[in-house]
PDB file of N, CA and C in Angstrom:
ATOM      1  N   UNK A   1      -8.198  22.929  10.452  1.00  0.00           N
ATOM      2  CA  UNK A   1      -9.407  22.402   9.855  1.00  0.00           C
ATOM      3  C   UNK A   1     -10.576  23.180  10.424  1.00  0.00           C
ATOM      4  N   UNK A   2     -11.434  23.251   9.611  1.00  0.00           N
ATOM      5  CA  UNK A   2     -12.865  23.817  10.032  1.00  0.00           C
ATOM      6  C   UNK A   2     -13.500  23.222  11.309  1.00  0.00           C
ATOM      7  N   UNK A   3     -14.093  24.358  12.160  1.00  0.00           N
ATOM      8  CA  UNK A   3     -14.474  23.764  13.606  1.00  0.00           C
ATOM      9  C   UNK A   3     -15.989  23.165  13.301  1.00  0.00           C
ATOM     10  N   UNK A   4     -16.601  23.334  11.980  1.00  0.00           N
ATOM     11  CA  UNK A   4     -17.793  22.808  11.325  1.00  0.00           C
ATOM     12  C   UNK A   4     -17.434  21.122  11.340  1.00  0.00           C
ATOM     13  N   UNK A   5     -16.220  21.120  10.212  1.00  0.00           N
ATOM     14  CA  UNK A   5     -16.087  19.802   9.957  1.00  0.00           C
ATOM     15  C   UNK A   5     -15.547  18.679  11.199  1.00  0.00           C
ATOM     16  N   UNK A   6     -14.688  19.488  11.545  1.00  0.00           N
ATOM     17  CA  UNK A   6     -14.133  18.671  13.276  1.00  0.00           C
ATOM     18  C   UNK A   6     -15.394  17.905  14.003  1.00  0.00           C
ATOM     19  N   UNK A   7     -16.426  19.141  14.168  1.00  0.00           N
ATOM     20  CA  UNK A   7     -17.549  18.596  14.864  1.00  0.00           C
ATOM     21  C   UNK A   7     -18.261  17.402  14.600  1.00  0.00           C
ATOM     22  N   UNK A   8     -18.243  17.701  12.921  1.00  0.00           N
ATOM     23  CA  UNK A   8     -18.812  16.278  12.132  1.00  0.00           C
ATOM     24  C   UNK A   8     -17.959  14.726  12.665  1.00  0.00           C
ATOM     25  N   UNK A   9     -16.928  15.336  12.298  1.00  0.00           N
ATOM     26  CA  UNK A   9     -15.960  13.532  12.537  1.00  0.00           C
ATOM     27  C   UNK A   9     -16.469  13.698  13.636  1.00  0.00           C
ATOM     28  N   UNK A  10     -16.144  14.226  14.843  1.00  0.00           N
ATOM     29  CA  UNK A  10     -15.956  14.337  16.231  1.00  0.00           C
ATOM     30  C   UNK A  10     -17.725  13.736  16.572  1.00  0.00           C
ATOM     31  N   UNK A  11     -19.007  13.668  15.695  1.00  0.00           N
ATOM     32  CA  UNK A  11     -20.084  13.405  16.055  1.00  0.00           C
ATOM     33  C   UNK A  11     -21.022  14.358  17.296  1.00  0.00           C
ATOM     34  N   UNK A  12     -20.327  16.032  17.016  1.00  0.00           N
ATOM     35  CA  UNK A  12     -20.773  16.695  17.983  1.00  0.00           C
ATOM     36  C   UNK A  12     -21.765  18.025  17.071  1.00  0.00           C
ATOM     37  N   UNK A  13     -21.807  17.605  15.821  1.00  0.00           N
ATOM     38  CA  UNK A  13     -22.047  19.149  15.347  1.00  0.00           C
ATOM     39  C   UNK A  13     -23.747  18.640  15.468  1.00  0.00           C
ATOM     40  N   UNK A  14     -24.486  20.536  15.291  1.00  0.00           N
ATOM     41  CA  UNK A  14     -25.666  19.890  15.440  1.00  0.00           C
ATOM     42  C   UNK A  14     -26.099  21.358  14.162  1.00  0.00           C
ATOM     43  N   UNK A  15     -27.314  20.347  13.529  1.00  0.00           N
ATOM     44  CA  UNK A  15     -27.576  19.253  13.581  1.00  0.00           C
ATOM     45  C   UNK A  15     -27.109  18.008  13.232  1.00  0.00           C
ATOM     46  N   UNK A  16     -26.720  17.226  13.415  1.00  0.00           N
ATOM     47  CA  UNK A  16     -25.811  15.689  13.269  1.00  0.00           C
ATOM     48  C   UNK A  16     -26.075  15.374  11.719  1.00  0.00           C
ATOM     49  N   UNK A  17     -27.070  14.880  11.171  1.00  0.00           N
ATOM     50  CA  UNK A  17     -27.259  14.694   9.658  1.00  0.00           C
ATOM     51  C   UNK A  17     -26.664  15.690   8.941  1.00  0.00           C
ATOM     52  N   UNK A  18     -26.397  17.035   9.230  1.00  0.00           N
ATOM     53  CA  UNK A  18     -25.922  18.176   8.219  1.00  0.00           C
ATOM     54  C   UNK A  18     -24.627  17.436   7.315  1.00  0.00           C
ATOM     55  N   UNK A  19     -24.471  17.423   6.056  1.00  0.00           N
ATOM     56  CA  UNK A  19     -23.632  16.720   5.466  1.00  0.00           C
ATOM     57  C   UNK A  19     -22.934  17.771   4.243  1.00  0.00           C
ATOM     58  N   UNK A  20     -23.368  19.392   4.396  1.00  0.00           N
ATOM     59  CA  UNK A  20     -22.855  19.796   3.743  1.00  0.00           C
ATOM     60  C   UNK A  20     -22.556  21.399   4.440  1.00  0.00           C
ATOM     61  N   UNK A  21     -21.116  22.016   4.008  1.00  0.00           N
ATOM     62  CA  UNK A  21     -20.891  23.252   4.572  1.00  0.00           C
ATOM     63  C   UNK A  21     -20.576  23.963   3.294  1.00  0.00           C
ATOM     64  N   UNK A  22     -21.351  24.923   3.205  1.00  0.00           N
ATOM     65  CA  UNK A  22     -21.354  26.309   2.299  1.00  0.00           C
ATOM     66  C   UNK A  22     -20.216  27.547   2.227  1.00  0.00           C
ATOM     67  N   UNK A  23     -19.684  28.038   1.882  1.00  0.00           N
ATOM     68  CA  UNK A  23     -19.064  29.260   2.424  1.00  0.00           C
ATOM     69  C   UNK A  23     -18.600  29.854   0.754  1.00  0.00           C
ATOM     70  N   UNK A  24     -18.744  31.217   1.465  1.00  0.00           N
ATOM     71  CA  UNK A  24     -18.018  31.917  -0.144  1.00  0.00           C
ATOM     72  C   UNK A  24     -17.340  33.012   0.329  1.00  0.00           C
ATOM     73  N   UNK A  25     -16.411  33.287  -0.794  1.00  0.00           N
ATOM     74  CA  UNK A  25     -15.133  34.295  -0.626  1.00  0.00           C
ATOM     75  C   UNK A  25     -15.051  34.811  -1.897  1.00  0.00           C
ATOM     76  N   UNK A  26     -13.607  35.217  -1.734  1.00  0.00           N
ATOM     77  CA  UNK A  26     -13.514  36.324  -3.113  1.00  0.00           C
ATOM     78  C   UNK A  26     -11.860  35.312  -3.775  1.00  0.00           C
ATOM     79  N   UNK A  27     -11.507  35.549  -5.412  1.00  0.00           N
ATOM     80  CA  UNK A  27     -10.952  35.140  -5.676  1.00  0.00           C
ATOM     81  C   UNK A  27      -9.432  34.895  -4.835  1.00  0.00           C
ATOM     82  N   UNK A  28      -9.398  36.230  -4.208  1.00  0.00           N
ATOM     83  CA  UNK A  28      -8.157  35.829  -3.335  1.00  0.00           C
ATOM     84  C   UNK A  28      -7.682  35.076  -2.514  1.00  0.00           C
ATOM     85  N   UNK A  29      -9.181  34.607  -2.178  1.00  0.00           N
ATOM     86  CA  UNK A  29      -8.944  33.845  -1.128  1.00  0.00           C
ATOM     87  C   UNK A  29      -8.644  32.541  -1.583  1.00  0.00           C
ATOM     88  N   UNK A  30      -9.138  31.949  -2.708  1.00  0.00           N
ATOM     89  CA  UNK A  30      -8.639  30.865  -3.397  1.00  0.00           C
ATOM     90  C   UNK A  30      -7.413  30.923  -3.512  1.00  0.00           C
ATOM     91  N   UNK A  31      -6.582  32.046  -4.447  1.00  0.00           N
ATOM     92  CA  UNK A  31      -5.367  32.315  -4.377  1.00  0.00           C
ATOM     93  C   UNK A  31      -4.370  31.831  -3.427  1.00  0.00           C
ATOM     94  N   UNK A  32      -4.845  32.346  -2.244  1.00  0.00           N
ATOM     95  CA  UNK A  32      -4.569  32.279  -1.019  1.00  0.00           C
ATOM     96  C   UNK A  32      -4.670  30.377  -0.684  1.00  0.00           C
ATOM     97  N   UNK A  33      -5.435  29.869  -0.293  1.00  0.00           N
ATOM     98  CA  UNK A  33      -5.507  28.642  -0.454  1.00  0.00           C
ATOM     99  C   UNK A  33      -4.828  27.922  -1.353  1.00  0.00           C
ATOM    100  N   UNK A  34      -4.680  27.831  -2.551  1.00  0.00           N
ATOM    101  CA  UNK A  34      -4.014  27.371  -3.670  1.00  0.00           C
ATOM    102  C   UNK A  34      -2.432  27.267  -2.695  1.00  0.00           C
ATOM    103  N   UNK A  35      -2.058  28.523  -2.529  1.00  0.00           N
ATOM    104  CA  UNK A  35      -0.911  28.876  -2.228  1.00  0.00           C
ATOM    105  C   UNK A  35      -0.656  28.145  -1.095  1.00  0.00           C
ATOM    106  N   UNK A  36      -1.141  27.984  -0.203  1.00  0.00           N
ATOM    107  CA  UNK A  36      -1.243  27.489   0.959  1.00  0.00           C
ATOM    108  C   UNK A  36      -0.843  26.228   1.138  1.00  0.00           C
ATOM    109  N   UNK A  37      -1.896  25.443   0.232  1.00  0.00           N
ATOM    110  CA  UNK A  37      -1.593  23.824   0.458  1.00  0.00           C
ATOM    111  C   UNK A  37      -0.540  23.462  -0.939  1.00  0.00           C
ATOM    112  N   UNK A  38       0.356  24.627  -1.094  1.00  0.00           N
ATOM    113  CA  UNK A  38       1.823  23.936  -2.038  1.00  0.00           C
ATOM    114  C   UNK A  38       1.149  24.211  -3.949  1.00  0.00           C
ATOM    115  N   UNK A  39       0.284  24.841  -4.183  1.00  0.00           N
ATOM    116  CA  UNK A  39      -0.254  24.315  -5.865  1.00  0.00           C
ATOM    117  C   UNK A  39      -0.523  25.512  -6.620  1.00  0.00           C
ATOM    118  N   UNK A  40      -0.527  27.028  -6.176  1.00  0.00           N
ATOM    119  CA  UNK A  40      -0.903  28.033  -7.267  1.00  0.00           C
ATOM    120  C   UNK A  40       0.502  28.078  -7.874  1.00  0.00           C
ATOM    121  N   UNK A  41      -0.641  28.102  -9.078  1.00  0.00           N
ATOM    122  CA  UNK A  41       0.673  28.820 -10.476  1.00  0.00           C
ATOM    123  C   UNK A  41       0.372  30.121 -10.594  1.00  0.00           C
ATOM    124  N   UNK A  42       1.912  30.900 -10.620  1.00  0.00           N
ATOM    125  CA  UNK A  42       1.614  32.431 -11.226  1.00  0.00           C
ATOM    126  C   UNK A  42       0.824  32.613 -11.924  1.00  0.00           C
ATOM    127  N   UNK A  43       0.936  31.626 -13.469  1.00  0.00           N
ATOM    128  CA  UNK A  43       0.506  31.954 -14.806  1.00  0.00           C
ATOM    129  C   UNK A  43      -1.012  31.177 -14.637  1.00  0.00           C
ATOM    130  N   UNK A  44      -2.062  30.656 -13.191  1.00  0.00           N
ATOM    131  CA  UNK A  44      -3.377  30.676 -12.973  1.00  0.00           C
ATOM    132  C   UNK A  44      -4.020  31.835 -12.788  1.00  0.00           C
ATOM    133  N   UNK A  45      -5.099  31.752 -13.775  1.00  0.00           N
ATOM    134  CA  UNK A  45      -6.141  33.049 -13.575  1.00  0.00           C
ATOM    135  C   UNK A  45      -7.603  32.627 -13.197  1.00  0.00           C
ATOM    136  N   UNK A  46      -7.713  32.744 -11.705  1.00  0.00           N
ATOM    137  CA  UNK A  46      -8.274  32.553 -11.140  1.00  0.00           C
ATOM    138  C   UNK A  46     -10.210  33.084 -11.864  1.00  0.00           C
ATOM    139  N   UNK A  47     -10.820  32.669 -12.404  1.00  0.00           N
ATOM    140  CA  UNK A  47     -12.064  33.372 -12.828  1.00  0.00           C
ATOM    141  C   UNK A  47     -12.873  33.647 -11.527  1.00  0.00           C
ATOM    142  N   UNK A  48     -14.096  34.733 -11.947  1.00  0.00           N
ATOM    143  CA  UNK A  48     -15.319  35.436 -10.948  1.00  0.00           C
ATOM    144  C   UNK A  48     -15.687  34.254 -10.172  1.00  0.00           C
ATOM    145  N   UNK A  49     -15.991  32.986 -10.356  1.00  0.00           N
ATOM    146  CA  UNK A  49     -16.693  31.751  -9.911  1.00  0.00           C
ATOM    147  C   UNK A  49     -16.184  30.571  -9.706  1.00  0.00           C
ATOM    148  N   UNK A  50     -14.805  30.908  -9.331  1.00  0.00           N
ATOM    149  CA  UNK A  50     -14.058  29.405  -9.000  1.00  0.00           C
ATOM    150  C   UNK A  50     -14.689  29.359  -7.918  1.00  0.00           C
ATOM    151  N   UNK A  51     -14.549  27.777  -7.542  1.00  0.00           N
ATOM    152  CA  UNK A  51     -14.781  26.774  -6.461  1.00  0.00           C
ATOM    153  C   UNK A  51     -13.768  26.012  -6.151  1.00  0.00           C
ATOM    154  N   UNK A  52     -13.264  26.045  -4.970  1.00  0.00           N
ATOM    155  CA  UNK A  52     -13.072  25.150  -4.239  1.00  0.00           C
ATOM    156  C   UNK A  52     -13.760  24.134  -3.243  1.00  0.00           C
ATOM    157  N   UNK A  53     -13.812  22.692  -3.795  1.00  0.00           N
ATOM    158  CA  UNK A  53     -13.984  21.677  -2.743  1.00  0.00           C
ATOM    159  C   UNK A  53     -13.614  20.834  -2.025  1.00  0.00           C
ATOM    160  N   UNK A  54     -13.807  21.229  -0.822  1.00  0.00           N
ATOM    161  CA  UNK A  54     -12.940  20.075   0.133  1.00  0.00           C
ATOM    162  C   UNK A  54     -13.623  19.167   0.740  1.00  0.00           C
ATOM    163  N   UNK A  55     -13.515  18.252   0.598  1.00  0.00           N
ATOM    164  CA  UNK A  55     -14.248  16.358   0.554  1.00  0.00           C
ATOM    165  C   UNK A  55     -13.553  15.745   2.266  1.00  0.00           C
ATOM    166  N   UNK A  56     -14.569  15.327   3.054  1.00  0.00           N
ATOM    167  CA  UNK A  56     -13.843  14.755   3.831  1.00  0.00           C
ATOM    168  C   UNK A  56     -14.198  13.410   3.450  1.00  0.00           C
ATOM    169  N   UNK A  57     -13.523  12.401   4.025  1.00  0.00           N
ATOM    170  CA  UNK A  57     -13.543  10.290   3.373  1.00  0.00           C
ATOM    171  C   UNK A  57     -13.203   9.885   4.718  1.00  0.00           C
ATOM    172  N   UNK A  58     -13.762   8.872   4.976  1.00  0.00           N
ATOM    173  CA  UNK A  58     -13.723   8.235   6.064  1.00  0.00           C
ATOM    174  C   UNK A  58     -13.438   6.656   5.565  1.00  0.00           C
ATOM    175  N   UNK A  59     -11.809   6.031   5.401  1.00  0.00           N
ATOM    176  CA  UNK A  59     -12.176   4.765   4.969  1.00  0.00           C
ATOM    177  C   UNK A  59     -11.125   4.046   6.180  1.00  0.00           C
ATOM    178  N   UNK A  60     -11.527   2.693   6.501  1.00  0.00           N
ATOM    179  CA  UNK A  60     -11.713   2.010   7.399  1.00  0.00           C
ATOM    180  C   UNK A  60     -11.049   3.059   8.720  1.00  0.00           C
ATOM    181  N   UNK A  61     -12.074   3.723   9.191  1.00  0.00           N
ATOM    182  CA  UNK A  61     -11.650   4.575  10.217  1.00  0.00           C
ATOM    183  C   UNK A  61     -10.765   5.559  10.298  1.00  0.00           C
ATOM    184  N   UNK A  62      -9.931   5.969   9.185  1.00  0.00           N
ATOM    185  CA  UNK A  62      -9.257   6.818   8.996  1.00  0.00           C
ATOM    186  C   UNK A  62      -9.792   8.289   8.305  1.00  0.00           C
ATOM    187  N   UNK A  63      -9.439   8.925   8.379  1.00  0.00           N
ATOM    188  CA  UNK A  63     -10.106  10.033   7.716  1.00  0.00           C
ATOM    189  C   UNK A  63      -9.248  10.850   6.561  1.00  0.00           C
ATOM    190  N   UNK A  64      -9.774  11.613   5.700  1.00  0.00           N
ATOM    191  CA  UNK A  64      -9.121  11.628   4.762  1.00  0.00           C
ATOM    192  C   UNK A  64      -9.541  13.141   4.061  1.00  0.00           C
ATOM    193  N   UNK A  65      -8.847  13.542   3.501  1.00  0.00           N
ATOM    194  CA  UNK A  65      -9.175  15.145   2.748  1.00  0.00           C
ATOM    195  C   UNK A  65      -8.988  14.816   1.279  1.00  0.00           C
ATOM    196  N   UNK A  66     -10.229  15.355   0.420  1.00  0.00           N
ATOM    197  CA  UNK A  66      -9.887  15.471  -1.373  1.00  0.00           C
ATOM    198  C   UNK A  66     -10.161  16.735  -1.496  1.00  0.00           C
ATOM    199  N   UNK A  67      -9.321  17.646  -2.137  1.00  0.00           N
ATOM    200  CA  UNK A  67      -9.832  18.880  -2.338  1.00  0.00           C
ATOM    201  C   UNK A  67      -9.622  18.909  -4.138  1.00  0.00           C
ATOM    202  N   UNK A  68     -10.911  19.237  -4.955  1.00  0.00           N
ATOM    203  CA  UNK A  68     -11.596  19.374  -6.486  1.00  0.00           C
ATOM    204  C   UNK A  68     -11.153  21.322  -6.328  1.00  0.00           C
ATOM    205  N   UNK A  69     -11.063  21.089  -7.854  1.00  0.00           N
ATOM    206  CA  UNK A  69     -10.851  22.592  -8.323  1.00  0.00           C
ATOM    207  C   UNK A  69     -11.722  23.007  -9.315  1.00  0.00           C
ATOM    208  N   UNK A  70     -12.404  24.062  -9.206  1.00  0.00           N
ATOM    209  CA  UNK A  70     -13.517  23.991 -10.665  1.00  0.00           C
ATOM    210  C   UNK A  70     -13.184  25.534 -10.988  1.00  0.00           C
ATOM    211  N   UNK A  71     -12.583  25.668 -12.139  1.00  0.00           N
ATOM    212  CA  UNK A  71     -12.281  27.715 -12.340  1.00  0.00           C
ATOM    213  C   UNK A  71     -12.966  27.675 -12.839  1.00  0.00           C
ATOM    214  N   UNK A  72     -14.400  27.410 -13.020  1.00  0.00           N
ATOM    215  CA  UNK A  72     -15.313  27.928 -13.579  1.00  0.00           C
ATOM    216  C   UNK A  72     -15.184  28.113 -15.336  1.00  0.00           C
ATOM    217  N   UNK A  73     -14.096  27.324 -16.056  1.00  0.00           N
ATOM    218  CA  UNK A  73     -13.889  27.463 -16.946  1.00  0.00           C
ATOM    219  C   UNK A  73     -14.669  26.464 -18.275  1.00  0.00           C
ATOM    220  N   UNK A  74     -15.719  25.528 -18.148  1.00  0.00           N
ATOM    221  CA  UNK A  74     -16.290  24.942 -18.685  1.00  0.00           C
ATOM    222  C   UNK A  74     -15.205  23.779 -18.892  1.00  0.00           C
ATOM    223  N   UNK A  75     -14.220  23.385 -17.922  1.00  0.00           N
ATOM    224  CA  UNK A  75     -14.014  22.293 -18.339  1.00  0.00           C
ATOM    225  C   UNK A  75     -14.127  21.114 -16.837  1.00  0.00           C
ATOM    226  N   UNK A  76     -13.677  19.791 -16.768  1.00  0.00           N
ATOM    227  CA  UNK A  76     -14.024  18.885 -15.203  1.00  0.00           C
ATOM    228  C   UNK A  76     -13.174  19.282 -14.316  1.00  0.00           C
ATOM    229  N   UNK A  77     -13.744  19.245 -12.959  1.00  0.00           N
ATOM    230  CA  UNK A  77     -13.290  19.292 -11.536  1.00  0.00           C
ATOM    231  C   UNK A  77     -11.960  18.523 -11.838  1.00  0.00           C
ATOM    232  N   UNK A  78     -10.692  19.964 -11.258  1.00  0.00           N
ATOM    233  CA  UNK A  78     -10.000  19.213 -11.335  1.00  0.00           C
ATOM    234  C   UNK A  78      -9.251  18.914  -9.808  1.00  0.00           C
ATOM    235  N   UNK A  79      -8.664  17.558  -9.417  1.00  0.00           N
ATOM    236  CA  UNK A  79      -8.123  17.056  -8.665  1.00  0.00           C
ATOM    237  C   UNK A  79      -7.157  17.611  -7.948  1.00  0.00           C
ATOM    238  N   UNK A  80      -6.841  18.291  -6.754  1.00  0.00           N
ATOM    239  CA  UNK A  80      -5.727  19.032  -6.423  1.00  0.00           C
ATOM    240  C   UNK A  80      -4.756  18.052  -5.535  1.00  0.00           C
ATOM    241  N   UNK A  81      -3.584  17.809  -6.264  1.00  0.00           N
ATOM    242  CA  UNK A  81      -3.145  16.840  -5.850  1.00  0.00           C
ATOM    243  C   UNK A  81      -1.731  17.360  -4.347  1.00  0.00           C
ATOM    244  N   UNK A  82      -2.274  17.654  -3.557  1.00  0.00           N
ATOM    245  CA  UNK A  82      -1.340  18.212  -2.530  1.00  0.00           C
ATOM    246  C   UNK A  82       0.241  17.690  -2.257  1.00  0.00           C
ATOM    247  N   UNK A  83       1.535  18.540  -2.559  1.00  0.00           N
ATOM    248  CA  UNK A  83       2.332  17.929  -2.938  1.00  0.00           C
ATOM    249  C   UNK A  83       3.331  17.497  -1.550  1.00  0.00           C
ATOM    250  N   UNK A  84       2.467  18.147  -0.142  1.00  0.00           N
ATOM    251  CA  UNK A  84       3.037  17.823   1.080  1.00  0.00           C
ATOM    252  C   UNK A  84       2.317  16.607   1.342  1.00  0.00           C
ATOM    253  N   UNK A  85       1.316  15.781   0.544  1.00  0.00           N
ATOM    254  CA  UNK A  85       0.685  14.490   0.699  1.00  0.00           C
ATOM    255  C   UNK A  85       1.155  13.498   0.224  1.00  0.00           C
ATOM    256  N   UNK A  86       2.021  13.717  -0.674  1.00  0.00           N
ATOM    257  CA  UNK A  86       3.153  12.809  -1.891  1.00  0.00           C
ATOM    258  C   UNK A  86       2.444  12.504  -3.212  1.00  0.00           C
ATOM    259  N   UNK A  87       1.274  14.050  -2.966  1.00  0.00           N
ATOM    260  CA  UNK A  87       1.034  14.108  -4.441  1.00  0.00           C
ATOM    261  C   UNK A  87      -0.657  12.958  -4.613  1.00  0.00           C
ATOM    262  N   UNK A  88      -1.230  12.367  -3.850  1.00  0.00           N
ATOM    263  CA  UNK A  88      -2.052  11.741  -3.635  1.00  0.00           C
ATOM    264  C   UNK A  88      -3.346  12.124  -3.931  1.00  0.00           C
ATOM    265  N   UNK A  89      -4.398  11.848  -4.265  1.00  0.00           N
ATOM    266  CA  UNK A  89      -5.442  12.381  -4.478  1.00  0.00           C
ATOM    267  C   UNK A  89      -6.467  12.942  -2.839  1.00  0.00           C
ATOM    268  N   UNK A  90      -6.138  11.472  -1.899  1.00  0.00           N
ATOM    269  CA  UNK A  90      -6.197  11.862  -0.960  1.00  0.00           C
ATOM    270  C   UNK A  90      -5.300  11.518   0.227  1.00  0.00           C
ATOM    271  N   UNK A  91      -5.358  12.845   0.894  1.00  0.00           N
ATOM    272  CA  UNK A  91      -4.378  13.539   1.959  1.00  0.00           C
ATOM    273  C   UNK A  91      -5.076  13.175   3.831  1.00  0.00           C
ATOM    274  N   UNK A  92      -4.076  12.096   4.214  1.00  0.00           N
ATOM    275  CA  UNK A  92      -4.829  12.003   5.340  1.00  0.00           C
ATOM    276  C   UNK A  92      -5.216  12.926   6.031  1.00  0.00           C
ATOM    277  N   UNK A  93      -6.107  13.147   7.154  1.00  0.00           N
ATOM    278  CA  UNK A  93      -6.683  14.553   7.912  1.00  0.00           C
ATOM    279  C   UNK A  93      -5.301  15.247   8.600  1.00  0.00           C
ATOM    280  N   UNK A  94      -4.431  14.501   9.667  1.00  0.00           N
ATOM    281  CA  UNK A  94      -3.657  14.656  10.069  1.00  0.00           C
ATOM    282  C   UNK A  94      -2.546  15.858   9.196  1.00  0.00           C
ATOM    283  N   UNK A  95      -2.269  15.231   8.415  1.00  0.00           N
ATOM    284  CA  UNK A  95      -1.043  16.122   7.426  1.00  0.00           C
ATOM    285  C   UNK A  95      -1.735  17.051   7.217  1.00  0.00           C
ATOM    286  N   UNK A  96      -3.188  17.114   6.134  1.00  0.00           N
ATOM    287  CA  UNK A  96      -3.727  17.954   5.746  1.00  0.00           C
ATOM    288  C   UNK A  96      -3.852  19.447   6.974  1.00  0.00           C
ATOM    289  N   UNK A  97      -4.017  18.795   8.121  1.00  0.00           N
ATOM    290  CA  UNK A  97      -4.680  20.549   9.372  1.00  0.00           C
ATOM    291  C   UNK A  97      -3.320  20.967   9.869  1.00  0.00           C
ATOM    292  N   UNK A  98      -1.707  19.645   9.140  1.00  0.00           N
ATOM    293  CA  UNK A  98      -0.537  20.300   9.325  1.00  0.00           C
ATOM    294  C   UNK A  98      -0.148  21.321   8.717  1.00  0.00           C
ATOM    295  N   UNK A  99      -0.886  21.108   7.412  1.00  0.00           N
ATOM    296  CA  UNK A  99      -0.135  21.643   5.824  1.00  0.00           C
ATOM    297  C   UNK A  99      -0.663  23.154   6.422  1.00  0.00           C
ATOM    298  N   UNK A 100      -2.342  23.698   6.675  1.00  0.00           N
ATOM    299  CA  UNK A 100      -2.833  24.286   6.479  1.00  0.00           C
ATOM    300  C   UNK A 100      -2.710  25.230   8.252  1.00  0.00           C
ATOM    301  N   UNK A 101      -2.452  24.146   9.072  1.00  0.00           N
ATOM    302  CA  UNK A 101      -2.318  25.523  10.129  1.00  0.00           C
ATOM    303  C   UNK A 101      -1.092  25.852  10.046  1.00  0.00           C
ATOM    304  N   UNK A 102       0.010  25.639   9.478  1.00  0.00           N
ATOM    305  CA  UNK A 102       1.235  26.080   9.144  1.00  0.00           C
ATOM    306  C   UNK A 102       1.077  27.329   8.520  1.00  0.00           C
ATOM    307  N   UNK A 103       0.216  27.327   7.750  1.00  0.00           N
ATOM    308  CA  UNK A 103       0.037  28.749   6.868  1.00  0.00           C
ATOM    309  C   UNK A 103      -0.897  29.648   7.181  1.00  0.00           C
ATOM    310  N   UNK A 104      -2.042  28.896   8.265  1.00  0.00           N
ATOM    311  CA  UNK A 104      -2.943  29.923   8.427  1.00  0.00           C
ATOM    312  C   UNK A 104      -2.644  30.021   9.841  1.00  0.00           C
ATOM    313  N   UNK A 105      -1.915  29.175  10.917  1.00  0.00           N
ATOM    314  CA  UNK A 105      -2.438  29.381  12.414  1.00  0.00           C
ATOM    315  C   UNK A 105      -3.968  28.304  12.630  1.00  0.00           C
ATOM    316  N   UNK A 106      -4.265  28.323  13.666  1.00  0.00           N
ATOM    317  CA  UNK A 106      -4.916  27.719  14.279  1.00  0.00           C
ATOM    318  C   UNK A 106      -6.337  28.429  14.216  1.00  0.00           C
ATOM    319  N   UNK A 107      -7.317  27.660  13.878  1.00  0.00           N
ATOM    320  CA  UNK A 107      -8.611  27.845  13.842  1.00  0.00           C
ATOM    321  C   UNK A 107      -9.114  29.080  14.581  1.00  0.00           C
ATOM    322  N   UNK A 108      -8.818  29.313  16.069  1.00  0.00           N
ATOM    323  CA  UNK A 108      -9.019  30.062  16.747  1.00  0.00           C
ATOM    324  C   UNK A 108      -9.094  31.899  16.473  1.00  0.00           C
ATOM    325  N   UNK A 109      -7.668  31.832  15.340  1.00  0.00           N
ATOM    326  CA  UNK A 109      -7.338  32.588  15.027  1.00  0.00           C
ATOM    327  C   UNK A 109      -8.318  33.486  13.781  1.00  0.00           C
ATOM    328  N   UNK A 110      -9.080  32.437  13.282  1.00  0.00           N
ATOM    329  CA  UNK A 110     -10.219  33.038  12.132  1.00  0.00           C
ATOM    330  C   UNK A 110     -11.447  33.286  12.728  1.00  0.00           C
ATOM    331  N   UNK A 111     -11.860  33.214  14.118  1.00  0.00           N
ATOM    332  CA  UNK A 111     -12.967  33.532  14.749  1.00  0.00           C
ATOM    333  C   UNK A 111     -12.714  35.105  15.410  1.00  0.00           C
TER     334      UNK A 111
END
């Protein structure tokens, strides 16, 4: 998981109100992601301006991951339903920084 967002749950990032993190890449890297958390299709063509969003939820103390898909194709955000989550809309935090340092390594490793 992002050492941005950690900080947030964790109540250490500063500035503390910040409620949103920015970042941009290149289609591959979506690719790459897609692939990652169990969901690219070969036959997806990734357009110039996809988005990926990843939602953190906090409900009764638990924390929670939604990640939205938008290919930029004029049609709604769609729901990425992670299939190491049992397919759920949302993926507790826990599984989710399993799914993803499995494939990427540990945070440390992208600094």
């Amino acid at each position: 998981m992002n050492v941005d967002t950690m900080n947030k749950i964790n109540n250490t990032l500063i500035p503390r109100d910040r409620k949103m993190f920015m970042y941009s890449a290149h289609d591959i890297n979506i690719v790459a992601y897609l692939g990652a958390v169990g969901v690219y299709e070969d036959i997806l063509y990734i357009n110039y301006s996809a988005t990926i969003l990843i939602e953190i939820h906090k409900i009764n103390n638990n924390y929670f991951v939604k990640v939205l898909f938008d290919n930029s194709n004029d049609k709604e955000l769609q729901v990425i339903k992670i299939p190491a989550c049992g397919g759920m809309e949302l993926c507790p935090l826990s599984t989710y920084i399993s799914i993803t340092e499995a494939k990427y390594g540990p945070e440390e490793w992208c600094t």
